[in-house]
C-alpha atoms as a PDB file:
ATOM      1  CA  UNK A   1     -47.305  51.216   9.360  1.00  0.00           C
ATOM      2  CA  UNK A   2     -46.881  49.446  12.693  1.00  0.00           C
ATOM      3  CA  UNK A   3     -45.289  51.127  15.335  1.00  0.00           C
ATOM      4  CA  UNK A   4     -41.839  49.992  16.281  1.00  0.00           C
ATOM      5  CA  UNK A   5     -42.830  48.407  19.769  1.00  0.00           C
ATOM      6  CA  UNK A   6     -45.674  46.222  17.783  1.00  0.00           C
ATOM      7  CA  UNK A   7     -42.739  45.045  15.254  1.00  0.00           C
ATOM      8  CA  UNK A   8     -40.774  44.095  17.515  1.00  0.00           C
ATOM      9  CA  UNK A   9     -43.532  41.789  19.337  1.00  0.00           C
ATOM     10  CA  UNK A  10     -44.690  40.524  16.328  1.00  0.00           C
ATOM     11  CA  UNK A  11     -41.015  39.224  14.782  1.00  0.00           C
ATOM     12  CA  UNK A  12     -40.823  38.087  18.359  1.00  0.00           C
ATOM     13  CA  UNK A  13     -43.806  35.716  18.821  1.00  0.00           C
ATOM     14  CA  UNK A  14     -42.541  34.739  14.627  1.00  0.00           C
ATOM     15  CA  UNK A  15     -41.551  31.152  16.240  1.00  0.00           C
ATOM     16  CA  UNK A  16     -44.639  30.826  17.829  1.00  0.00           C
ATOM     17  CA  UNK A  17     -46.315  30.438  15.365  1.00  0.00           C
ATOM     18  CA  UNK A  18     -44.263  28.592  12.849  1.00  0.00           C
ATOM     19  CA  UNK A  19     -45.342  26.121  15.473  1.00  0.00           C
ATOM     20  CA  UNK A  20     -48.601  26.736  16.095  1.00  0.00           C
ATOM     21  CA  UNK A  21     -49.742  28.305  12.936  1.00  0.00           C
ATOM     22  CA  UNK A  22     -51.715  25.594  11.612  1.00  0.00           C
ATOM     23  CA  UNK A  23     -53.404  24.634  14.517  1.00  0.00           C
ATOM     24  CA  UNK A  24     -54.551  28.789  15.156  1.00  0.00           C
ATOM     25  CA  UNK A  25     -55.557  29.023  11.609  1.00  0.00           C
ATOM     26  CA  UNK A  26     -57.881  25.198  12.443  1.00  0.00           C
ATOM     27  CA  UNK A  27     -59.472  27.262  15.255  1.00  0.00           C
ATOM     28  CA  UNK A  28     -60.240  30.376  13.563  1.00  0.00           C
ATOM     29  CA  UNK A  29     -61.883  28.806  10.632  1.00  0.00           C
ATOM     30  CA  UNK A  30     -63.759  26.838  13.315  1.00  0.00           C
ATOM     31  CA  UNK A  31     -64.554  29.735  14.749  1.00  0.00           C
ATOM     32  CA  UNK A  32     -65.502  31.629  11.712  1.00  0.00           C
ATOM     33  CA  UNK A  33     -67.713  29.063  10.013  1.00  0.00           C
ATOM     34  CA  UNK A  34     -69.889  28.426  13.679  1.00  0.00           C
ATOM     35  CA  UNK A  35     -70.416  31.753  13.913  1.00  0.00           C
ATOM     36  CA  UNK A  36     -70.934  32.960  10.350  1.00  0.00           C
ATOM     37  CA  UNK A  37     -71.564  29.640   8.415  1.00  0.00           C
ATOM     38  CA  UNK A  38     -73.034  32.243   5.304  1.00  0.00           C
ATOM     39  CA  UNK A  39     -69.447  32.219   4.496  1.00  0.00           C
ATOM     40  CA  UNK A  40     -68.837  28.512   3.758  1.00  0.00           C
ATOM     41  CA  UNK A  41     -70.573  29.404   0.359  1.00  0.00           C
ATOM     42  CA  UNK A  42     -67.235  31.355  -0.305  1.00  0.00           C
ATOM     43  CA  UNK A  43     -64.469  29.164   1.119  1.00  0.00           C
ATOM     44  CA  UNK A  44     -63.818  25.363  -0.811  1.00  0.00           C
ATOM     45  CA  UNK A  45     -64.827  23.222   2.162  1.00  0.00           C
ATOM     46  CA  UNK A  46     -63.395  20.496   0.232  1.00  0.00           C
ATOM     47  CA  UNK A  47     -59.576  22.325   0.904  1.00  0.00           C
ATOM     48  CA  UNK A  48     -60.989  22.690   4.566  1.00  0.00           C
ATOM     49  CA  UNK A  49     -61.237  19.126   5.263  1.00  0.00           C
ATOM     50  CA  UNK A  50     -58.034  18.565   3.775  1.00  0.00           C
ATOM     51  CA  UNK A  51     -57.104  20.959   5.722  1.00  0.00           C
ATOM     52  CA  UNK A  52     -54.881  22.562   2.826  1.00  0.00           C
ATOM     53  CA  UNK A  53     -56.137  26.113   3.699  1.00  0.00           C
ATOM     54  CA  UNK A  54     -55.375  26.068   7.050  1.00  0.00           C
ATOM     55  CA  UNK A  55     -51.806  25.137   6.095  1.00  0.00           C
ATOM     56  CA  UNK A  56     -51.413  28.165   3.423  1.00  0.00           C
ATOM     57  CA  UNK A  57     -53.371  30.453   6.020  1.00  0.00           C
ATOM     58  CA  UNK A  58     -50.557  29.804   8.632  1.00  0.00           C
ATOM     59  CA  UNK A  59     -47.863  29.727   6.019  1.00  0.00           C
ATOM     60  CA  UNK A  60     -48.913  33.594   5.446  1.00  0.00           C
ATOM     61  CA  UNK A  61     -49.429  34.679   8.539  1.00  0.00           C
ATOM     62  CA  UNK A  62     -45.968  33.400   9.988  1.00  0.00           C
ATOM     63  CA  UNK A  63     -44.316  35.024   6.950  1.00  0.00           C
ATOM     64  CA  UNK A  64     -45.904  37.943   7.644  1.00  0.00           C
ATOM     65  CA  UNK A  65     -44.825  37.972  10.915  1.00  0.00           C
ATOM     66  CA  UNK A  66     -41.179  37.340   9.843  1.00  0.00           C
ATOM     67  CA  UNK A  67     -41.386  40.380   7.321  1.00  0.00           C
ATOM     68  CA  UNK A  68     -43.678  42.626   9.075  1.00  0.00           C
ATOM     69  CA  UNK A  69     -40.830  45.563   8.982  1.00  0.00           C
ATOM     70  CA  UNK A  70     -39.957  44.379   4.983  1.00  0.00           C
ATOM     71  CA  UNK A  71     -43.074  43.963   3.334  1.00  0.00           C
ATOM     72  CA  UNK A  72     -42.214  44.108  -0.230  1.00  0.00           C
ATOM     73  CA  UNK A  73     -40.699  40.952   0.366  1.00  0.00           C
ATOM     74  CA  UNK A  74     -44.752  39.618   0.455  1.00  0.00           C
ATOM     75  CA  UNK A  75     -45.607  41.772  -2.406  1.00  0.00           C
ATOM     76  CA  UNK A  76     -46.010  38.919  -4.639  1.00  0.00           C
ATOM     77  CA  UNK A  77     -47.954  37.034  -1.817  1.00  0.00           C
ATOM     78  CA  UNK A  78     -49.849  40.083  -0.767  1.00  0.00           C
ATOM     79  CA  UNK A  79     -51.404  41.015  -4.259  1.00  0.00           C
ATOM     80  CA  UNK A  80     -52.369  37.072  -5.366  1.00  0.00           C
ATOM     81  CA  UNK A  81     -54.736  37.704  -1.837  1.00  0.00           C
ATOM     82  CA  UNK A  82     -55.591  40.396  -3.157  1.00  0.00           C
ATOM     83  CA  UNK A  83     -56.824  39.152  -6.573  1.00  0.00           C
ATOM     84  CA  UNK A  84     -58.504  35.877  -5.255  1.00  0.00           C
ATOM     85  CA  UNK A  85     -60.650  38.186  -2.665  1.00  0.00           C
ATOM     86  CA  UNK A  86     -61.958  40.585  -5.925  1.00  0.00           C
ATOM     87  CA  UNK A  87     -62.230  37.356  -7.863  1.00  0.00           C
ATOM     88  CA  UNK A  88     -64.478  36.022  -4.514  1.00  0.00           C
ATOM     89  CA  UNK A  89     -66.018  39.771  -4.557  1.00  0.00           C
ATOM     90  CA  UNK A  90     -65.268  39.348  -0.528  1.00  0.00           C
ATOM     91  CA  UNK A  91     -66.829  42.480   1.093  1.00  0.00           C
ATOM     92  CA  UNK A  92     -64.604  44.695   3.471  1.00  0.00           C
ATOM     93  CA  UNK A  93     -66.418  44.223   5.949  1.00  0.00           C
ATOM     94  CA  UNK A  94     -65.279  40.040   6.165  1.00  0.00           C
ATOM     95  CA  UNK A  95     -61.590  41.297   7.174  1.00  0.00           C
ATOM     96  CA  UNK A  96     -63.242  42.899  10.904  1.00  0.00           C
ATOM     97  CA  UNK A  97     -65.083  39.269  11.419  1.00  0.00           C
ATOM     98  CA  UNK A  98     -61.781  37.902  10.817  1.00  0.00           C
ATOM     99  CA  UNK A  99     -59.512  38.933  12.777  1.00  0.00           C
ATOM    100  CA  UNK A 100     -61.598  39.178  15.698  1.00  0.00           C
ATOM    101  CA  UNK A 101     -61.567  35.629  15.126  1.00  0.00           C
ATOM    102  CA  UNK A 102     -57.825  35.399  14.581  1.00  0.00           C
ATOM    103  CA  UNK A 103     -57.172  37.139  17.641  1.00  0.00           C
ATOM    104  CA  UNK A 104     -59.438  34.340  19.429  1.00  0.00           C
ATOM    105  CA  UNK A 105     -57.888  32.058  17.964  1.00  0.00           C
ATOM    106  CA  UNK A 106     -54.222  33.583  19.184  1.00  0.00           C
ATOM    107  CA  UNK A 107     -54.979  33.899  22.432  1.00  0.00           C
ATOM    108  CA  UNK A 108     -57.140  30.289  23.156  1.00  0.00           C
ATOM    109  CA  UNK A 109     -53.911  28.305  21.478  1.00  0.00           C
ATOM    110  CA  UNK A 110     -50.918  30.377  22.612  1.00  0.00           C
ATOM    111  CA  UNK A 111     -52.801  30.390  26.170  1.00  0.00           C
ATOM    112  CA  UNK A 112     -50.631  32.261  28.809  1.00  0.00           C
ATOM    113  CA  UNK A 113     -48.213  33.466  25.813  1.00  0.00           C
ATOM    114  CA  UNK A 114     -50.547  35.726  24.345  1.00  0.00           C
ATOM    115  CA  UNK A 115     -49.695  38.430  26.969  1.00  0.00           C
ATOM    116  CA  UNK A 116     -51.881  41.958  26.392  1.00  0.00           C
ATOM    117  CA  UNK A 117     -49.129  43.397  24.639  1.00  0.00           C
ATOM    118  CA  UNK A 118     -48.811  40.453  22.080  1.00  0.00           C
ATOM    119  CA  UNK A 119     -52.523  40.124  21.820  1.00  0.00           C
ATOM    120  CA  UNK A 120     -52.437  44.291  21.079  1.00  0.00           C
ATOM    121  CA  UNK A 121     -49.590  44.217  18.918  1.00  0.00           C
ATOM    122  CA  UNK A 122     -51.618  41.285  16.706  1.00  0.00           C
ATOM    123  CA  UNK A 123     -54.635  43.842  16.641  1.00  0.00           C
ATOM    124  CA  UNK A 124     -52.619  46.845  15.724  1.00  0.00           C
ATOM    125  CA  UNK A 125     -50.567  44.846  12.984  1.00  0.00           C
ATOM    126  CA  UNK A 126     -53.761  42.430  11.520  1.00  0.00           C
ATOM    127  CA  UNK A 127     -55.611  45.780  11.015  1.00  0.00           C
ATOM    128  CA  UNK A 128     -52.575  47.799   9.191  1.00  0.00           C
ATOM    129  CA  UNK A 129     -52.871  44.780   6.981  1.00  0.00           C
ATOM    130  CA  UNK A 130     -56.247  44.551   6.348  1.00  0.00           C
ATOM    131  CA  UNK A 131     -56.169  48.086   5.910  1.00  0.00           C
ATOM    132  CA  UNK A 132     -53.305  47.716   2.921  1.00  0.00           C
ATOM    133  CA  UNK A 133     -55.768  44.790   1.415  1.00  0.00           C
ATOM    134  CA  UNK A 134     -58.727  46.640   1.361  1.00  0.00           C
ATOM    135  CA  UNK A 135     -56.994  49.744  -0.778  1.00  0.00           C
ATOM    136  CA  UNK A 136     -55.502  47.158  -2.958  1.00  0.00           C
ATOM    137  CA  UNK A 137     -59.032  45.370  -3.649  1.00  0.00           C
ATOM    138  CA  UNK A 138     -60.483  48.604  -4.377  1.00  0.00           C
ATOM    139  CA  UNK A 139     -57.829  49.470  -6.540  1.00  0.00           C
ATOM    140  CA  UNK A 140     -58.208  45.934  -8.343  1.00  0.00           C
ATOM    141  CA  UNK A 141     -62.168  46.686  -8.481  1.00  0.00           C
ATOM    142  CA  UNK A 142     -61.797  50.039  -9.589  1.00  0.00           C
ATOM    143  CA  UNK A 143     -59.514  49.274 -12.857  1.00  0.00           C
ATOM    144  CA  UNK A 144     -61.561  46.183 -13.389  1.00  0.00           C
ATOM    145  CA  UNK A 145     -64.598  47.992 -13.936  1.00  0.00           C
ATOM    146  CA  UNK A 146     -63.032  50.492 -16.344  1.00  0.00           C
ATOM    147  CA  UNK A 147     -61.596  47.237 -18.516  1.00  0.00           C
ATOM    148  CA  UNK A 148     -64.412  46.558 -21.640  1.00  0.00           C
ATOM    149  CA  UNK A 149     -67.157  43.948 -20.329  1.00  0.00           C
ATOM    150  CA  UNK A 150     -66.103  44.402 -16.939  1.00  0.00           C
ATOM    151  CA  UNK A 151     -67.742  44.311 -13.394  1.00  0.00           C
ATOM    152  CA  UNK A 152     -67.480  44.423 -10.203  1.00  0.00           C
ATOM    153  CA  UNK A 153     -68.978  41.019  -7.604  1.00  0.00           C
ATOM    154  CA  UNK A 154     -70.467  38.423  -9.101  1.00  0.00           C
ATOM    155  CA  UNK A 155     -72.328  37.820 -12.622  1.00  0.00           C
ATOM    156  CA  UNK A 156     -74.446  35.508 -14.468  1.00  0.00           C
ATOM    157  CA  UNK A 157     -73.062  33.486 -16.797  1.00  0.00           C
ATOM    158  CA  UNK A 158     -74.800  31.136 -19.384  1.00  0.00           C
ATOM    159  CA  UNK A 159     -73.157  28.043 -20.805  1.00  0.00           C
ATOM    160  CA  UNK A 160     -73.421  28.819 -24.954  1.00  0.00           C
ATOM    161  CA  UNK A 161     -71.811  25.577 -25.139  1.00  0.00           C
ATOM    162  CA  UNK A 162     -70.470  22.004 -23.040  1.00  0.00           C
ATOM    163  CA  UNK A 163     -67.847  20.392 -24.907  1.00  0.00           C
ATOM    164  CA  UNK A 164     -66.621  16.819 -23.820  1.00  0.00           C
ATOM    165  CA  UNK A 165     -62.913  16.949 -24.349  1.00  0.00           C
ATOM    166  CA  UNK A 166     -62.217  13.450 -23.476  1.00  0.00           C
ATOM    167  CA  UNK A 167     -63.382  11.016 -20.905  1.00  0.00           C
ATOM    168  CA  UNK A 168     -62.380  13.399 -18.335  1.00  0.00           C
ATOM    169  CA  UNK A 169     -62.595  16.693 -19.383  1.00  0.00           C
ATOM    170  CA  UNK A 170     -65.014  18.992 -20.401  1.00  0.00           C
ATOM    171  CA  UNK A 171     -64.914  22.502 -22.002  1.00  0.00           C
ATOM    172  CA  UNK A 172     -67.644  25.346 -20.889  1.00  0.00           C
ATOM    173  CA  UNK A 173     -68.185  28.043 -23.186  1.00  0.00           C
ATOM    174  CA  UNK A 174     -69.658  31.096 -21.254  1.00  0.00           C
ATOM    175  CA  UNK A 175     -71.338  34.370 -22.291  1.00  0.00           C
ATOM    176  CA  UNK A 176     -73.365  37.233 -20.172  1.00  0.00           C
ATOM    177  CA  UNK A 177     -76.706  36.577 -19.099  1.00  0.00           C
ATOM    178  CA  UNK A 178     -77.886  39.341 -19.613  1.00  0.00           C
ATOM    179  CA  UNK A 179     -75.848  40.023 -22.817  1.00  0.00           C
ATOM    180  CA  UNK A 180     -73.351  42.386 -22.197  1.00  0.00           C
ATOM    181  CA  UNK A 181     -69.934  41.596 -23.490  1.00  0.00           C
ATOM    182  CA  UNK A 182     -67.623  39.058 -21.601  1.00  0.00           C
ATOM    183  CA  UNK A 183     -64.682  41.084 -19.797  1.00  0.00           C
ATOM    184  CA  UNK A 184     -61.240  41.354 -21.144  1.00  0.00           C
ATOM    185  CA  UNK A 185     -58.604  39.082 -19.699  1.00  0.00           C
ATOM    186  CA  UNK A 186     -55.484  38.212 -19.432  1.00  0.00           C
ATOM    187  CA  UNK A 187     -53.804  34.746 -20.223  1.00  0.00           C
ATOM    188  CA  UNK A 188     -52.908  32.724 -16.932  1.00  0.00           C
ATOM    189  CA  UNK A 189     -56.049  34.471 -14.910  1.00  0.00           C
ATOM    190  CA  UNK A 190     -58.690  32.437 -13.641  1.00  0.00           C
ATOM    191  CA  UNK A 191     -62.665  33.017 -12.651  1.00  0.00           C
ATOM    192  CA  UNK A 192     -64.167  32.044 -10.046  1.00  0.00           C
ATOM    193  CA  UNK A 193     -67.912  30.111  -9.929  1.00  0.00           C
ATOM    194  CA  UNK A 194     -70.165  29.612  -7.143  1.00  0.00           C
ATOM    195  CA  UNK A 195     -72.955  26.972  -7.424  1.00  0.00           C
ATOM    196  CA  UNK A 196     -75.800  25.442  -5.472  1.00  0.00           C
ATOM    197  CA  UNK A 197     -75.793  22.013  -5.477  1.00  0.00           C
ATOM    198  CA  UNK A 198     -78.728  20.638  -3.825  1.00  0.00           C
ATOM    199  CA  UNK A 199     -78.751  18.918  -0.267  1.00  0.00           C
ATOM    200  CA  UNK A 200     -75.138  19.950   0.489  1.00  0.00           C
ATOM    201  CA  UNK A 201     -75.913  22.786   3.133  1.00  0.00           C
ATOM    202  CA  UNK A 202     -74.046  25.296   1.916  1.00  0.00           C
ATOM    203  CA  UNK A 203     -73.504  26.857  -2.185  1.00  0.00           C
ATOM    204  CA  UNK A 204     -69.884  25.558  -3.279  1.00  0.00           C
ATOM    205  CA  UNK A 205     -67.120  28.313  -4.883  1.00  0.00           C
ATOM    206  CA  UNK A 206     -64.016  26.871  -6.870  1.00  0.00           C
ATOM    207  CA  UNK A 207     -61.755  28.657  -9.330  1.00  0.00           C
ATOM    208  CA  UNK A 208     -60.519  27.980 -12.914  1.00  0.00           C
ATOM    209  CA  UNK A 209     -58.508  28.688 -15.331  1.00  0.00           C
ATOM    210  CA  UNK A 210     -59.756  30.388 -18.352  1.00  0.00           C
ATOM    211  CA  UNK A 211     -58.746  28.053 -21.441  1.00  0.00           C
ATOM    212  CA  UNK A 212     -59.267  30.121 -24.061  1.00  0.00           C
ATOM    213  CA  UNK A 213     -57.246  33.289 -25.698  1.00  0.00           C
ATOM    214  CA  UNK A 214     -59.248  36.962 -25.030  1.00  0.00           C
ATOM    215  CA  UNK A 215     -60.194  37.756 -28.565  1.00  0.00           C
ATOM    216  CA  UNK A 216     -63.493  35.324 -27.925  1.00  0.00           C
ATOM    217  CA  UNK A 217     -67.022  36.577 -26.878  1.00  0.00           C
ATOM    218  CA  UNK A 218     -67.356  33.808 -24.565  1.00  0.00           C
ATOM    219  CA  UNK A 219     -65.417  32.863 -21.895  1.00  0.00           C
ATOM    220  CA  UNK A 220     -64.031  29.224 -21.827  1.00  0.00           C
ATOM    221  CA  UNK A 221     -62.985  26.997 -18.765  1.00  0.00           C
ATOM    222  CA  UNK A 222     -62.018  23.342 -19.075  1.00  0.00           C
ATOM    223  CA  UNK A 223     -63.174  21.078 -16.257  1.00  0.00           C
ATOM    224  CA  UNK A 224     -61.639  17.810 -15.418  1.00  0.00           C
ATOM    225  CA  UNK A 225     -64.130  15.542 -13.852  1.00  0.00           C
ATOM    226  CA  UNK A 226     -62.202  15.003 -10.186  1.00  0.00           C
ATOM    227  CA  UNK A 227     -62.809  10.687  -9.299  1.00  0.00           C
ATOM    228  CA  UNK A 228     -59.758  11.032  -6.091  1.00  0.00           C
ATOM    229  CA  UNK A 229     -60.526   9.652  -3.031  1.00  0.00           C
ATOM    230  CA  UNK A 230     -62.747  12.826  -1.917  1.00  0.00           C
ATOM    231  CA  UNK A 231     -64.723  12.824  -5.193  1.00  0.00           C
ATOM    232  CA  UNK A 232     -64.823  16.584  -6.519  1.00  0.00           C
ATOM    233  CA  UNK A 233     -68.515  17.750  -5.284  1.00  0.00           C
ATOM    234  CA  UNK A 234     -68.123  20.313  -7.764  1.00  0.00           C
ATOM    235  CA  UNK A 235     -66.658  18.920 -10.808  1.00  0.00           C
ATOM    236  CA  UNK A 236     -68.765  15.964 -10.473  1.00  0.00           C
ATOM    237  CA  UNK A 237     -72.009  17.898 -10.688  1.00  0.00           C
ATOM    238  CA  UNK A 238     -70.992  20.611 -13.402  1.00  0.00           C
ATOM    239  CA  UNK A 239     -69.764  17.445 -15.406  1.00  0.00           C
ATOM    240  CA  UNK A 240     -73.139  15.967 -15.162  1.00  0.00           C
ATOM    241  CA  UNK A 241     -75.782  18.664 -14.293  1.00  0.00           C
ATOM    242  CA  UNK A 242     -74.883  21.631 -15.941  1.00  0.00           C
ATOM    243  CA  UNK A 243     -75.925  21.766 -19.789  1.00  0.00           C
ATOM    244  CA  UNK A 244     -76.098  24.098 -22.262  1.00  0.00           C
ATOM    245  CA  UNK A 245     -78.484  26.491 -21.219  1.00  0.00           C
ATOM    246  CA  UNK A 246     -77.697  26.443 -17.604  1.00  0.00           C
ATOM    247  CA  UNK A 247     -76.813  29.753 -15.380  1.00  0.00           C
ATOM    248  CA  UNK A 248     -73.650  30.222 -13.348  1.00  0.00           C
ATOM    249  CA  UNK A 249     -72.420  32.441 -11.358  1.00  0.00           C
ATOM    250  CA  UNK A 250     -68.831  34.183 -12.285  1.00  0.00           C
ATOM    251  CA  UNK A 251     -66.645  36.426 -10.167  1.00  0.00           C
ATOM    252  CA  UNK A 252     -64.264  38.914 -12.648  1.00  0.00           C
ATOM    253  CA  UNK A 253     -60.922  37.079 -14.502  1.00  0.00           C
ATOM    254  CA  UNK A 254     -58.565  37.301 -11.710  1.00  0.00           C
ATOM    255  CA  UNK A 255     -55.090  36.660 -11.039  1.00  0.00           C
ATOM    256  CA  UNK A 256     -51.182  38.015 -11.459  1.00  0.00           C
ATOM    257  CA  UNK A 257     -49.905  34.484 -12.962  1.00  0.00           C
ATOM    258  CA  UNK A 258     -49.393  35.888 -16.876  1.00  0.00           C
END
């Protein structure tokens, strides 16, 4: 728990960055990806150019600054972080990288604001929190691995079957590579898949829903080919590439939407 001096410092820079959350959360991703562009094969660069995660990223951080003394009132918040990063299988190690890059960020756009004692009250309270994610993720691993067919990371996945649903959607019908049973889930979770799509610099990670009820031995999402303005790299290319036969890569069922 933060000290009382750092709560107080961190409720009190709250308006700050209400205003200037999304532009700090635009220059830490900028600074994150520049420096460590491995991990643009976990975030959906498509959301970064729409600049949708910056947006949620500063939405969380400014309530977090706003409940920083109260934080069951993020629980909710807090744990469906939690389950996208074991869904993501993103390493503890990711939450140091980022938030020296957060506190970068902090101090380049609140310039002369970001006195030492905000800039060490944002250390001391960004590493209580990463410190309550990381036991929450291991928690989340931990049970996961107990539950029948589960794992812990990433796993491949074959398509048993591609089902065209209608002009614009198409079912995927999923089962262990290797052939161990699919894990249990529950309805209202999602998986997430990483690809690599050729000549697009970087291997692409989206989630889905699972469409299917639990009793199955397959898995089942239900695509729907994306033709917006910003063409969907990824639905696009599943839609047409990715047959029966083909190998994917699946994170665990994830999720606290039942």
């Amino acid at each position: 728990m933060a000290s009382i001096g750092t709560i107080e410092i961190i409720k009190n820079t709250a308006p700050l960055l209400e205003k200037n959350g999304e532009e700090i959360s635009k220059k830490l991703y900028e600074l994150l990806f520049s420096k460590n562009p491995q991990l643009k094969n976990v975030f959906n660069m498509t959301h970064q150019k729409k600049g949708t995660q910056q947006r949620a990223l500063a939405n969380a951080v400014f309530k977090y600054a706003v409940h920083i003394d109260k934080l069951e009132m993020l629980q909710h918040t807090m744990e469906t972080i939690a389950q996208k990063h074991v869904s993501l299988a993103i390493p503890k190690s990711a939450y140091p990288i980022v938030g020296e890059n957060l506190l970068i960020a902090i101090k380049e756009v609140l310039g002369e604001k970001a006195t030492p004692e905000v800039m060490q009250a944002w250390s001391e309270a960004y590493n209580d929190l990463a410190t309550l994610f990381v036991k929450r993720e291991e928690e989340i691993y931990t049970t996961y691995e107990k539950d029948d067919g589960g794992f812990r990371g990433m796993r491949e996945f074959v398509i048993e079957n591609k089902v065209k649903e209608n002009d614009f959607i198409t079912s995927y019908y999923l089962k262990r590579k290797n052939g161990d049973p699919v894990p249990d889930f529950i309805a209202g979770q999602y998986i997430s898949l990483t690809i690599d799509i050729p000549n697009t610099g970087h291997k692409h990670t989206r989630n889905y829903s699972l469409s299917d009820t639990s009793d199955k031995d397959y898995l089942r999402i239900s695509i729907k080919r994306d033709l917006g303005n910003q063409k969907g790299v990824v639905s696009n290319y599943l839609h047409d590439n990715m047959d029966k036969g083909g190998v994917l890569n699946i994170g665990m069922p994830s999720g606290n939407f039942f």
